[in-house]
PDB file of N, CA and C in Angstrom:
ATOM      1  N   UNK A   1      79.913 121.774  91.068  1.00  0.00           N
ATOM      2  CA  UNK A   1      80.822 121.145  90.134  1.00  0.00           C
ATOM      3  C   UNK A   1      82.241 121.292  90.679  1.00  0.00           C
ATOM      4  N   UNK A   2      83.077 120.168  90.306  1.00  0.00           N
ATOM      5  CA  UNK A   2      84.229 120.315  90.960  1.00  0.00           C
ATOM      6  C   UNK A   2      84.975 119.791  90.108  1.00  0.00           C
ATOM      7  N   UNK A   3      86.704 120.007  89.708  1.00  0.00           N
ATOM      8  CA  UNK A   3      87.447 119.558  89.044  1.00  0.00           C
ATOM      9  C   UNK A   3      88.508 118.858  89.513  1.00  0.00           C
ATOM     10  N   UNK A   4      88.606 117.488  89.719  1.00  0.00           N
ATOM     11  CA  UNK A   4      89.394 116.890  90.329  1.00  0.00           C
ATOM     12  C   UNK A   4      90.607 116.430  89.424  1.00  0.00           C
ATOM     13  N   UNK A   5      91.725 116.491  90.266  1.00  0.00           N
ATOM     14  CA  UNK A   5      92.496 116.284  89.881  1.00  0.00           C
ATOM     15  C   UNK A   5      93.214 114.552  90.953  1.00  0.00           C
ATOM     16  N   UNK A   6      93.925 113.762  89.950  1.00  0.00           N
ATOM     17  CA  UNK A   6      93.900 111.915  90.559  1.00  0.00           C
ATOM     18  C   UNK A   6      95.048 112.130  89.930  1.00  0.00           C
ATOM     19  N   UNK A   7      96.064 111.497  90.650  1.00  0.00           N
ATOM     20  CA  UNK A   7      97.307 111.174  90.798  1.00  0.00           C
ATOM     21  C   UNK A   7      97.427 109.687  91.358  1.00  0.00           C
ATOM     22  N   UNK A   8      97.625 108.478  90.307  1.00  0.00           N
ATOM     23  CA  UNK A   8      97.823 106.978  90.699  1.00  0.00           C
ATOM     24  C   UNK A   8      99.340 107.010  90.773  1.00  0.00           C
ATOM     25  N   UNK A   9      99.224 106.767  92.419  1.00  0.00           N
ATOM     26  CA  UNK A   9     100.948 106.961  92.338  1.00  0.00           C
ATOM     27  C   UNK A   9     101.630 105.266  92.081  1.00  0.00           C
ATOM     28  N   UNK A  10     101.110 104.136  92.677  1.00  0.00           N
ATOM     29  CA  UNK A  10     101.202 102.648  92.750  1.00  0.00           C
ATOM     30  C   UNK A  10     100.344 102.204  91.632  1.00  0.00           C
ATOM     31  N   UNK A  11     100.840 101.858  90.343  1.00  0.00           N
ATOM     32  CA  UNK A  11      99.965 101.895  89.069  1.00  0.00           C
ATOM     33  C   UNK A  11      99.872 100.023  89.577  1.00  0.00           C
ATOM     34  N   UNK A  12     100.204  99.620  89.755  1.00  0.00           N
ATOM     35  CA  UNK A  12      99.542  98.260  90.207  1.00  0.00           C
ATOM     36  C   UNK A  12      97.940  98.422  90.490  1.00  0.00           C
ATOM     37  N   UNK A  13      97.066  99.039  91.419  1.00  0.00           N
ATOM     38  CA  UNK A  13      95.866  99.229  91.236  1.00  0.00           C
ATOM     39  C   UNK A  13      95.143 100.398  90.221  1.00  0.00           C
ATOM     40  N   UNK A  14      95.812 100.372  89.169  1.00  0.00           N
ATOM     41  CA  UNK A  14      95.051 101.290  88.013  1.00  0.00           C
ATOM     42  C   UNK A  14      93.734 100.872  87.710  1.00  0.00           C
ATOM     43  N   UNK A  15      93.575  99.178  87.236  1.00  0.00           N
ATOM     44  CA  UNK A  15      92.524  98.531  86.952  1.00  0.00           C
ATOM     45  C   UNK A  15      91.358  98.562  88.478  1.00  0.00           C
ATOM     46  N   UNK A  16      91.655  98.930  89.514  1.00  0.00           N
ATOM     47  CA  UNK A  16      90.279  98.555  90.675  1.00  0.00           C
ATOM     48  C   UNK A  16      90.718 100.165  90.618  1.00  0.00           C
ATOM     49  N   UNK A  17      90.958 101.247  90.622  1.00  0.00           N
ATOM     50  CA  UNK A  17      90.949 102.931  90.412  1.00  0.00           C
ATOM     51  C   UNK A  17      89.621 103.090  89.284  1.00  0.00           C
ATOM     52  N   UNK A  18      90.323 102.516  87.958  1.00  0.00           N
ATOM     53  CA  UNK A  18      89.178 102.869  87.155  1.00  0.00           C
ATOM     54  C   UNK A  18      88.290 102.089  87.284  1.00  0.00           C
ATOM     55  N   UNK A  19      87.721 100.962  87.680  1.00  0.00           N
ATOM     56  CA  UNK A  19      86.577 100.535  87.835  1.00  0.00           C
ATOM     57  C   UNK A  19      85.949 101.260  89.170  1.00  0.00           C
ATOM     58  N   UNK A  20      86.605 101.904  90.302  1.00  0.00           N
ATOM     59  CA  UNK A  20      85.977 102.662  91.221  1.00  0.00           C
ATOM     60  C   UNK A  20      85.105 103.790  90.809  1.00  0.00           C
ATOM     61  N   UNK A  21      86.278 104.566  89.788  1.00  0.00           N
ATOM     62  CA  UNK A  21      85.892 105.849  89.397  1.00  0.00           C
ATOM     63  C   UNK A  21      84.683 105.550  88.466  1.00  0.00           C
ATOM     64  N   UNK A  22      84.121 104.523  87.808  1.00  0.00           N
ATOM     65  CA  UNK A  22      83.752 104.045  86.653  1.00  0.00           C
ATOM     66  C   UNK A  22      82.006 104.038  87.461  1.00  0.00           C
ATOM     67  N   UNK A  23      81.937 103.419  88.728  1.00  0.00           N
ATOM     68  CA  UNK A  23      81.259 102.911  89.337  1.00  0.00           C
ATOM     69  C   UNK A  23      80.284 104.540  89.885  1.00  0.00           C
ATOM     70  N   UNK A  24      81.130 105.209  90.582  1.00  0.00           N
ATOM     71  CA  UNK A  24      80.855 106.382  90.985  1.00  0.00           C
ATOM     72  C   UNK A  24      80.348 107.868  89.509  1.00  0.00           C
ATOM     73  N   UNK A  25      79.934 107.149  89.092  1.00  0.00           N
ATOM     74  CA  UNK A  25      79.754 108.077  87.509  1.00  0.00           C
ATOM     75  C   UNK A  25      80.725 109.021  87.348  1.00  0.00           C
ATOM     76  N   UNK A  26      82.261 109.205  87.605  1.00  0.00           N
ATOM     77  CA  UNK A  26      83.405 110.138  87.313  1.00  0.00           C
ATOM     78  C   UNK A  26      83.648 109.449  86.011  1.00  0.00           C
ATOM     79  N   UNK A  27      83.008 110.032  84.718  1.00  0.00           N
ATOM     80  CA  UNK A  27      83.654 109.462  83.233  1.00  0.00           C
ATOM     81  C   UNK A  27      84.302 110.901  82.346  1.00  0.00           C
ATOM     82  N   UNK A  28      84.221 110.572  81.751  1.00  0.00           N
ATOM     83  CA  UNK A  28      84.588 111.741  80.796  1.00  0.00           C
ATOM     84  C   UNK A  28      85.803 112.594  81.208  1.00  0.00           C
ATOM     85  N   UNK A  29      86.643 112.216  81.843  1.00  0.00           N
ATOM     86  CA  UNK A  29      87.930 112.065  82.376  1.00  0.00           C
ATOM     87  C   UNK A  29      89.054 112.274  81.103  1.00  0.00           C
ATOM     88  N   UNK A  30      90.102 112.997  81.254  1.00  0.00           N
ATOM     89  CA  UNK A  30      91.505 113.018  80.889  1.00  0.00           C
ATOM     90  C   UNK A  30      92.339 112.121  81.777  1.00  0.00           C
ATOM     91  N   UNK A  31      93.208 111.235  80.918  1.00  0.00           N
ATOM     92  CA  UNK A  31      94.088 110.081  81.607  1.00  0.00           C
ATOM     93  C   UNK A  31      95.867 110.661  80.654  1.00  0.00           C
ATOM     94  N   UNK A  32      96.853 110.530  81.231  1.00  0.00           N
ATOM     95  CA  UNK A  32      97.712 110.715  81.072  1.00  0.00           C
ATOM     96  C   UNK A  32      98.937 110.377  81.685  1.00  0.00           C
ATOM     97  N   UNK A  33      99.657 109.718  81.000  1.00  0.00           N
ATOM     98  CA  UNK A  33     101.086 108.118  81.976  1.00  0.00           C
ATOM     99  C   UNK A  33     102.326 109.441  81.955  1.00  0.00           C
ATOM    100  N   UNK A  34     102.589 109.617  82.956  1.00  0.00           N
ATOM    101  CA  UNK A  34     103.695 110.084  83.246  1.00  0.00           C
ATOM    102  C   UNK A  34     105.284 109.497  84.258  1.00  0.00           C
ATOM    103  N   UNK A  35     106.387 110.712  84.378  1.00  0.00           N
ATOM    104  CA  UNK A  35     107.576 110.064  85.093  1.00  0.00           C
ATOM    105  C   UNK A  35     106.978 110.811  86.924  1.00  0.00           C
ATOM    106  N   UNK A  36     107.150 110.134  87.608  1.00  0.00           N
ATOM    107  CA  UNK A  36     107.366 110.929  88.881  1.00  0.00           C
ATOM    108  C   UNK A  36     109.116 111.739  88.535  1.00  0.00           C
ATOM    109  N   UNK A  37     108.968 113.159  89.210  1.00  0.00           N
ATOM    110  CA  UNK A  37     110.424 114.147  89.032  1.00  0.00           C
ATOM    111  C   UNK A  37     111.162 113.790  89.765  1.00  0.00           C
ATOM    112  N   UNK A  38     110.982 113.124  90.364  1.00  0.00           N
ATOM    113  CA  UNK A  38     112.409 112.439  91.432  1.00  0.00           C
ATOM    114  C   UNK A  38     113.176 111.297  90.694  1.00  0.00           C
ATOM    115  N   UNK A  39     112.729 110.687  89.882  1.00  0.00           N
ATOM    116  CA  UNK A  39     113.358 109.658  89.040  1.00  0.00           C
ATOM    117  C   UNK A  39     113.533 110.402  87.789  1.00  0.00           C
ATOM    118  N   UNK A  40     113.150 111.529  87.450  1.00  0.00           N
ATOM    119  CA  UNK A  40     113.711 112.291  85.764  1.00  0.00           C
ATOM    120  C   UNK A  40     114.890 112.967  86.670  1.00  0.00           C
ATOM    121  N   UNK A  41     115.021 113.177  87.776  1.00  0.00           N
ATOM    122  CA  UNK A  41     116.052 113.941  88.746  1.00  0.00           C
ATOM    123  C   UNK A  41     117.028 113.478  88.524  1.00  0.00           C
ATOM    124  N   UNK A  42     116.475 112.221  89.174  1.00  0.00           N
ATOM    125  CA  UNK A  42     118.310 111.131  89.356  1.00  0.00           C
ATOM    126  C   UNK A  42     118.729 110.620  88.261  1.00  0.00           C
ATOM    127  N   UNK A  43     117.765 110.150  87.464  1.00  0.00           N
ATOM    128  CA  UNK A  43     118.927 109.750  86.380  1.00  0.00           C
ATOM    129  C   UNK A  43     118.945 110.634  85.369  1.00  0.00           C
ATOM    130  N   UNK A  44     117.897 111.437  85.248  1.00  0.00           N
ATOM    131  CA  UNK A  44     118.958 112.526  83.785  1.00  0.00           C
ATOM    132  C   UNK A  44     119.885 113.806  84.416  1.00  0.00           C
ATOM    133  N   UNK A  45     119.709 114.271  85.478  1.00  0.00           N
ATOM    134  CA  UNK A  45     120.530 114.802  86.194  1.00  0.00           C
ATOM    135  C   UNK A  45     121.984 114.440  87.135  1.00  0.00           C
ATOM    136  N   UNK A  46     122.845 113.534  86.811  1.00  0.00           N
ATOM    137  CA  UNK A  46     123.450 113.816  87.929  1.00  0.00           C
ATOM    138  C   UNK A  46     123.595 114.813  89.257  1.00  0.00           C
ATOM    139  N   UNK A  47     123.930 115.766  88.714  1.00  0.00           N
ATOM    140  CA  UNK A  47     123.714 116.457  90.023  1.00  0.00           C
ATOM    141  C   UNK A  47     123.348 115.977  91.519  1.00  0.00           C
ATOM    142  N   UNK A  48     121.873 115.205  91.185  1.00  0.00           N
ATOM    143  CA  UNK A  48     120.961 114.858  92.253  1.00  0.00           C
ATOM    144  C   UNK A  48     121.054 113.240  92.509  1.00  0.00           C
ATOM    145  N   UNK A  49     121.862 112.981  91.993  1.00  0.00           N
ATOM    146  CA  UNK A  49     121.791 111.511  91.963  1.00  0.00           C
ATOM    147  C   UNK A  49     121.536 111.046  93.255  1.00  0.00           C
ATOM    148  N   UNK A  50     122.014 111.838  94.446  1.00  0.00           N
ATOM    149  CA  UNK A  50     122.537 111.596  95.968  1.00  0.00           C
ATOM    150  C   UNK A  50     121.438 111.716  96.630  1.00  0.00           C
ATOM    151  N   UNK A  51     120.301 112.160  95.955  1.00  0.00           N
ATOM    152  CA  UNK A  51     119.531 112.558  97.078  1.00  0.00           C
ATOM    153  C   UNK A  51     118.103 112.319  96.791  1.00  0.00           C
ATOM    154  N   UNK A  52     117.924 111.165  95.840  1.00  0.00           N
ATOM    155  CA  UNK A  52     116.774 109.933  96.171  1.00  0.00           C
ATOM    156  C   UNK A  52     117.212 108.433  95.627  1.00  0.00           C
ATOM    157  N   UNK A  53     116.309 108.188  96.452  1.00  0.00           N
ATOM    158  CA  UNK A  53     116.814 106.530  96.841  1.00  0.00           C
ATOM    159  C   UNK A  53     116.439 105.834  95.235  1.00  0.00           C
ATOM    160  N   UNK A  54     116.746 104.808  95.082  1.00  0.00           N
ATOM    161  CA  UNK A  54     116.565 103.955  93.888  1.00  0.00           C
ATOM    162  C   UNK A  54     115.417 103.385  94.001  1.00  0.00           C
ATOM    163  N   UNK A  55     114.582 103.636  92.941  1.00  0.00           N
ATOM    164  CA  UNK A  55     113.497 102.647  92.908  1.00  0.00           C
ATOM    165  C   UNK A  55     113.339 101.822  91.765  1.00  0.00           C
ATOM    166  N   UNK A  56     112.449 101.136  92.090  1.00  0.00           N
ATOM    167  CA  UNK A  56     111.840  99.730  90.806  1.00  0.00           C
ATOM    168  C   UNK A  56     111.418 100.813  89.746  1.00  0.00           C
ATOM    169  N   UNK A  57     111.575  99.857  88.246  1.00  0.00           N
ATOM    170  CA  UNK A  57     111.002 100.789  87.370  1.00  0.00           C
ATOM    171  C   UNK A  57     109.309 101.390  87.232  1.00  0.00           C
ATOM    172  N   UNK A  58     109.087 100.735  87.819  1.00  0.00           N
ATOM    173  CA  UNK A  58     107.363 100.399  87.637  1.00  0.00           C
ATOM    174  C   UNK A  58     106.951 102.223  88.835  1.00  0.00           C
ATOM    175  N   UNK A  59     107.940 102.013  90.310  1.00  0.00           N
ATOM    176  CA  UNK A  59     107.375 103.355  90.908  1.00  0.00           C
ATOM    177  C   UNK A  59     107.366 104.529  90.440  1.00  0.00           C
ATOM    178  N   UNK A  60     108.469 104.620  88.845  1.00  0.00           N
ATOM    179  CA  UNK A  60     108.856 105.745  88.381  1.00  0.00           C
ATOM    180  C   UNK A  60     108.095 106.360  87.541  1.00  0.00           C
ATOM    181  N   UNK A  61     106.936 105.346  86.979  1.00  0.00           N
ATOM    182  CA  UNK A  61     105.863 105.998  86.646  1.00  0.00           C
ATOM    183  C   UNK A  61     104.733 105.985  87.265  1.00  0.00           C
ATOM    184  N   UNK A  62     103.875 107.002  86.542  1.00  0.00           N
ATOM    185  CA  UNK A  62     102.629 107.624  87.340  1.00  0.00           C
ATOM    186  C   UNK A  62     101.374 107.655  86.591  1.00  0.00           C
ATOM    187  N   UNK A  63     100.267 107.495  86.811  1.00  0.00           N
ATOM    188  CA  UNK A  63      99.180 108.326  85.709  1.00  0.00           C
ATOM    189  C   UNK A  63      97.905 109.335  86.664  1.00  0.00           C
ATOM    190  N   UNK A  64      97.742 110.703  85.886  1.00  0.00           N
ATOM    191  CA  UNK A  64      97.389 111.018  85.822  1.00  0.00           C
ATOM    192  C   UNK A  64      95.939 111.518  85.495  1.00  0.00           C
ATOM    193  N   UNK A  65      94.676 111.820  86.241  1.00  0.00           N
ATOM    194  CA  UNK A  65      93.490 111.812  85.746  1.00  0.00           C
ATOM    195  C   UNK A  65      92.733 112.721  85.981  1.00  0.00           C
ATOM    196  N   UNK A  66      92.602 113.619  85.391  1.00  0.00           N
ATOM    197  CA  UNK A  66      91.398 115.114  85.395  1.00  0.00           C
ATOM    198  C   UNK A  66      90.051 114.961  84.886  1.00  0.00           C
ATOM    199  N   UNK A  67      89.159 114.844  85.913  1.00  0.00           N
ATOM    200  CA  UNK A  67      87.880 115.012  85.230  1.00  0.00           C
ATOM    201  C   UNK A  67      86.760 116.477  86.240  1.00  0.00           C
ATOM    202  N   UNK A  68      85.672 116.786  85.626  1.00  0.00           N
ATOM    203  CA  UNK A  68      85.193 117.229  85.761  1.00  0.00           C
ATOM    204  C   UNK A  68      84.011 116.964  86.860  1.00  0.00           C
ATOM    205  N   UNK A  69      83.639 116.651  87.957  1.00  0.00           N
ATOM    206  CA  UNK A  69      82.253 116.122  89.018  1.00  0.00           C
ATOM    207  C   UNK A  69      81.359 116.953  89.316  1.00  0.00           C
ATOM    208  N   UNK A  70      80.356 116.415  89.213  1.00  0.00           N
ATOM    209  CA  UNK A  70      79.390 117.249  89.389  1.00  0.00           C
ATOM    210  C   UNK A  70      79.816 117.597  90.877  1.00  0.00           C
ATOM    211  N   UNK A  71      79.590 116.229  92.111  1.00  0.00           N
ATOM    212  CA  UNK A  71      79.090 116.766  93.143  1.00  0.00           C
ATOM    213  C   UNK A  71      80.754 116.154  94.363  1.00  0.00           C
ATOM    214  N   UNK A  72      80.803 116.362  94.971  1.00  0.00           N
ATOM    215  CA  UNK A  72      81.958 116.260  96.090  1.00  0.00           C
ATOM    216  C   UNK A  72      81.552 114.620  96.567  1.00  0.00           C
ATOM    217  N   UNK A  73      80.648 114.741  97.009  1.00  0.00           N
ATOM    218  CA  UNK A  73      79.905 113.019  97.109  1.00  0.00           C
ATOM    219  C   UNK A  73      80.370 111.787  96.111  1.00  0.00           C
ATOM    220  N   UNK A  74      80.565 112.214  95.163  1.00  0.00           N
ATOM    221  CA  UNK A  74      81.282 111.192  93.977  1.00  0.00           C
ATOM    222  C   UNK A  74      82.909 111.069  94.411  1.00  0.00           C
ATOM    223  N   UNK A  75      83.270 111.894  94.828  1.00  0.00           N
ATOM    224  CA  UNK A  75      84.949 111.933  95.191  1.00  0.00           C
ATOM    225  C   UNK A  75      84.836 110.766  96.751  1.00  0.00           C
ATOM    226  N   UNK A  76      83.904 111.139  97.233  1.00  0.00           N
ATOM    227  CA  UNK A  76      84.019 110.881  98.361  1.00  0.00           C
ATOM    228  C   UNK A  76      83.376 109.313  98.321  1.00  0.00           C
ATOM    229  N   UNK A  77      82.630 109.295  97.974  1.00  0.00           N
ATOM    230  CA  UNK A  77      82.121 107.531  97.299  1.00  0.00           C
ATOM    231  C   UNK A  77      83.210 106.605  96.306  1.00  0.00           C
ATOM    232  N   UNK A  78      83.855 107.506  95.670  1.00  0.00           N
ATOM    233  CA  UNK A  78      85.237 106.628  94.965  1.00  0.00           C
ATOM    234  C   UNK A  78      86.379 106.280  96.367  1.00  0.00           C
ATOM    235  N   UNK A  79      86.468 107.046  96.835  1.00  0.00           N
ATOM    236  CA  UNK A  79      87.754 106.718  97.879  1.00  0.00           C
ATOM    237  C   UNK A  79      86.713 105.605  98.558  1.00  0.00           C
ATOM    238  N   UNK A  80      85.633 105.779  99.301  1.00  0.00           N
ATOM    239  CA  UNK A  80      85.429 104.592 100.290  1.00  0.00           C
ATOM    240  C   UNK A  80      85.407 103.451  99.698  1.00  0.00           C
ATOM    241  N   UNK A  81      85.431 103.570  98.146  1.00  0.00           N
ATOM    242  CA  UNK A  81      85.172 102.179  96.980  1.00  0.00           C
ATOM    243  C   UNK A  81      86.163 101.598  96.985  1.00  0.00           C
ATOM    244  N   UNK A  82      87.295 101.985  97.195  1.00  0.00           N
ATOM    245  CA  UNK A  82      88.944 101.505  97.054  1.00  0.00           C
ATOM    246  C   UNK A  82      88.622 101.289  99.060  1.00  0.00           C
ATOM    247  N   UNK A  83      88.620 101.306 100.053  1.00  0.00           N
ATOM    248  CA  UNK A  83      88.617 101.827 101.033  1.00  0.00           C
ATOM    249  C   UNK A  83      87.639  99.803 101.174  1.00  0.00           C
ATOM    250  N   UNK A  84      86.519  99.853 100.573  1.00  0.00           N
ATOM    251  CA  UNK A  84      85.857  98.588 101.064  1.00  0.00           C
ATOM    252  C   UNK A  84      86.839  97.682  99.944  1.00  0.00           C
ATOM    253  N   UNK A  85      87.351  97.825  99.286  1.00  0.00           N
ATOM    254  CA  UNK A  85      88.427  96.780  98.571  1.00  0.00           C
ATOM    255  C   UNK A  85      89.191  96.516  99.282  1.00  0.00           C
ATOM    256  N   UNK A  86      89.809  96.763 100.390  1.00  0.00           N
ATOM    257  CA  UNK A  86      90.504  96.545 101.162  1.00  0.00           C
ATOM    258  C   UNK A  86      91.977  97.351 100.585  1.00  0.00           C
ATOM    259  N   UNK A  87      92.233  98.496  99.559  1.00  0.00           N
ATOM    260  CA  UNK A  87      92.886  98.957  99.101  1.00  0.00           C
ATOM    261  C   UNK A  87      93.386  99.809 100.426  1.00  0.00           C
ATOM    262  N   UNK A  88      94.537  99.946 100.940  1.00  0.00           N
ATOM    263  CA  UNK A  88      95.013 100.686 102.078  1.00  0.00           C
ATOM    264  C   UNK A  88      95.130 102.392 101.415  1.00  0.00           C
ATOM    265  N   UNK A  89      94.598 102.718 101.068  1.00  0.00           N
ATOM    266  CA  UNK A  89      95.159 104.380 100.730  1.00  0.00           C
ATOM    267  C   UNK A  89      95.022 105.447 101.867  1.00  0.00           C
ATOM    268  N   UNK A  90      95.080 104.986 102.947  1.00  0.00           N
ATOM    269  CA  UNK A  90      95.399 105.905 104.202  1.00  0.00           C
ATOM    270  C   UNK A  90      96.523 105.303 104.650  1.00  0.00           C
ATOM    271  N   UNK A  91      97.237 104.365 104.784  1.00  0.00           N
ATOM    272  CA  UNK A  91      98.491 104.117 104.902  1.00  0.00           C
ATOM    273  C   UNK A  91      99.607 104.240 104.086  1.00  0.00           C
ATOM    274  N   UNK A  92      99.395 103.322 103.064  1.00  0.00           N
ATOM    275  CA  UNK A  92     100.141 103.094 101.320  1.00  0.00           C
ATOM    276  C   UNK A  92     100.058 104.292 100.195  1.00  0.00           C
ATOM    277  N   UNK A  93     101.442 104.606  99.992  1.00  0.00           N
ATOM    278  CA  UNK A  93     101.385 105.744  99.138  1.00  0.00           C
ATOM    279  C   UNK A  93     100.602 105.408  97.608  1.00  0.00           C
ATOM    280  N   UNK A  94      99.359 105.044  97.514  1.00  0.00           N
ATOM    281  CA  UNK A  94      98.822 104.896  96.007  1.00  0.00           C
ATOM    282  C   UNK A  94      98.276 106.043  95.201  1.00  0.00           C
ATOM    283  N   UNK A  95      97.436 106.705  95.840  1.00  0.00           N
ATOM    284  CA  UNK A  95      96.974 107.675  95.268  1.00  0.00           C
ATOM    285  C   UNK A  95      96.734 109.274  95.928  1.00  0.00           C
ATOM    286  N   UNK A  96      96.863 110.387  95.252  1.00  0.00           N
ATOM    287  CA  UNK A  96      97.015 111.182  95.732  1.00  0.00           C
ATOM    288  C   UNK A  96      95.357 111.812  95.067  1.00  0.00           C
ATOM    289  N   UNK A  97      94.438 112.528  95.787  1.00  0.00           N
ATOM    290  CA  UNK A  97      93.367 113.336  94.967  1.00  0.00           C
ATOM    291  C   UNK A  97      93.168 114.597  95.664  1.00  0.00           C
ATOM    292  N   UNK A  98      92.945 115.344  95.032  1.00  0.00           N
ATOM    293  CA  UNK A  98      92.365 117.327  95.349  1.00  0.00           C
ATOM    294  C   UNK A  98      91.650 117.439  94.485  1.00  0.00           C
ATOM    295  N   UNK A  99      90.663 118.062  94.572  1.00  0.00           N
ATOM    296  CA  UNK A  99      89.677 118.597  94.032  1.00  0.00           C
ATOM    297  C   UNK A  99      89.221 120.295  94.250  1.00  0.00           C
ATOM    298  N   UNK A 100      89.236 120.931  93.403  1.00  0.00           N
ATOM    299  CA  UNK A 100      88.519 122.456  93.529  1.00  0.00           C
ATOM    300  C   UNK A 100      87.456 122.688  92.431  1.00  0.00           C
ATOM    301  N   UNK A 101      86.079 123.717  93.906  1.00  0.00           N
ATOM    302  CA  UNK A 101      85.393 123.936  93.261  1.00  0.00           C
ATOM    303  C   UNK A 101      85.475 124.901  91.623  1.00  0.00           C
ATOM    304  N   UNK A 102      84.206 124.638  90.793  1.00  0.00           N
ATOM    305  CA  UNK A 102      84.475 125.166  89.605  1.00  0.00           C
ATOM    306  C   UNK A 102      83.559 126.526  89.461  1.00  0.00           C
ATOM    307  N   UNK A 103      83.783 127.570  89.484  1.00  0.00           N
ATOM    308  CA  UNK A 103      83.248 128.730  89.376  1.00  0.00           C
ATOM    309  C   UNK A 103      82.496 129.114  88.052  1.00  0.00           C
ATOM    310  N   UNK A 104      83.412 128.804  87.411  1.00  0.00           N
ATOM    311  CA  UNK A 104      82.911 128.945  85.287  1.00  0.00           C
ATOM    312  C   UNK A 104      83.470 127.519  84.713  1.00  0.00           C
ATOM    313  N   UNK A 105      82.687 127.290  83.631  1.00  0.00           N
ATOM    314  CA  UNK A 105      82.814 126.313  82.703  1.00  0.00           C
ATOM    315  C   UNK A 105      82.129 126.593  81.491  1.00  0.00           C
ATOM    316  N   UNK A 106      83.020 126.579  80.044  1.00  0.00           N
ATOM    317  CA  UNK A 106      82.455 127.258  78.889  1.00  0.00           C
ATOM    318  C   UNK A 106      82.750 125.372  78.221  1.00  0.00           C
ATOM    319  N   UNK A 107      81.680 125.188  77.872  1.00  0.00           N
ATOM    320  CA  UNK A 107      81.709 123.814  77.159  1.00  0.00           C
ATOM    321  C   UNK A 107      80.540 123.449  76.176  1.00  0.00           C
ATOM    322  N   UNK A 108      80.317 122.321  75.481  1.00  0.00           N
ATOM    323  CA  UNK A 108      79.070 122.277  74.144  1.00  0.00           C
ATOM    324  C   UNK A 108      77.955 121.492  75.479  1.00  0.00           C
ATOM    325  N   UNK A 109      76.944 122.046  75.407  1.00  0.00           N
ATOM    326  CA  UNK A 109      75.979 121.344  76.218  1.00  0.00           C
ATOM    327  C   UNK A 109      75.421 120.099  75.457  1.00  0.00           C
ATOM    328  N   UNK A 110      75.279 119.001  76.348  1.00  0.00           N
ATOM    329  CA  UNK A 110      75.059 117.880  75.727  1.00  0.00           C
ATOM    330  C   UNK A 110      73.403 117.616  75.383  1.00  0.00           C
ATOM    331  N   UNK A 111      72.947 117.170  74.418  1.00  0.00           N
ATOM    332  CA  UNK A 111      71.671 116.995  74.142  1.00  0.00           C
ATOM    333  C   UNK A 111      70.896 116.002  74.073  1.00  0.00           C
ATOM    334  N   UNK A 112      70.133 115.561  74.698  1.00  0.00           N
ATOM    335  CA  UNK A 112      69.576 113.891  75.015  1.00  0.00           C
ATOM    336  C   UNK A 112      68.748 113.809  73.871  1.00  0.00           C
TER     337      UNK A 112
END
């Protein structure tokens, strides 16, 4: 079991992300829209204003996605899924993912 953690940094492909992840049985997922800190930097800080570049509004946000995988193979079958889309994520900053294994997990066992 592994707990991955997904960082959509280019929310333009959110919709082919979650149909990847969707595809690869990663469900039961936490999703959460956030600011990247380099844009809460510059503009609610002056201070820092100097020392990142301006971006479009759209790069300044982010979303966020934690789910739980059984197996490392699912992580690794979602990236090649974006990967045969012709989605560049070895060049193009879109998404960021890490994953660590899970040692303990206290949760309601599900019952078929």
């Amino acid at each position: 079991m592994y707990f991955m953690f997904l960082k959509i940094i280019d929310i333009d492909y959110k919709d082919d992300i979650f149909l990847a992840l969707e595809s690869v049985e990663i469900d039961k997922a936490s999703y959460v829209e956030g600011n990247n800190l380099d844009s809460i930097l510059r503009d609610e800080m002056p201070i820092f204003k100097g020392f990142f570049k301006t971006e479009e509004d759209k790069s300044k946000k982010v979303i966020l996605i934690t789910a739980l995988v059984k197996e490392k193979k699912q992580i690794d079958d979602f990236i090649n899924i974006l990967k045969e889309a012709d989605i560049d994520i070895e060049n193009d900053d879109i998404i960021r993912v890490v994953a660590w294994k899970v040692d303990y997990i206290f949760d309601k066992i599900e019952k078929s």
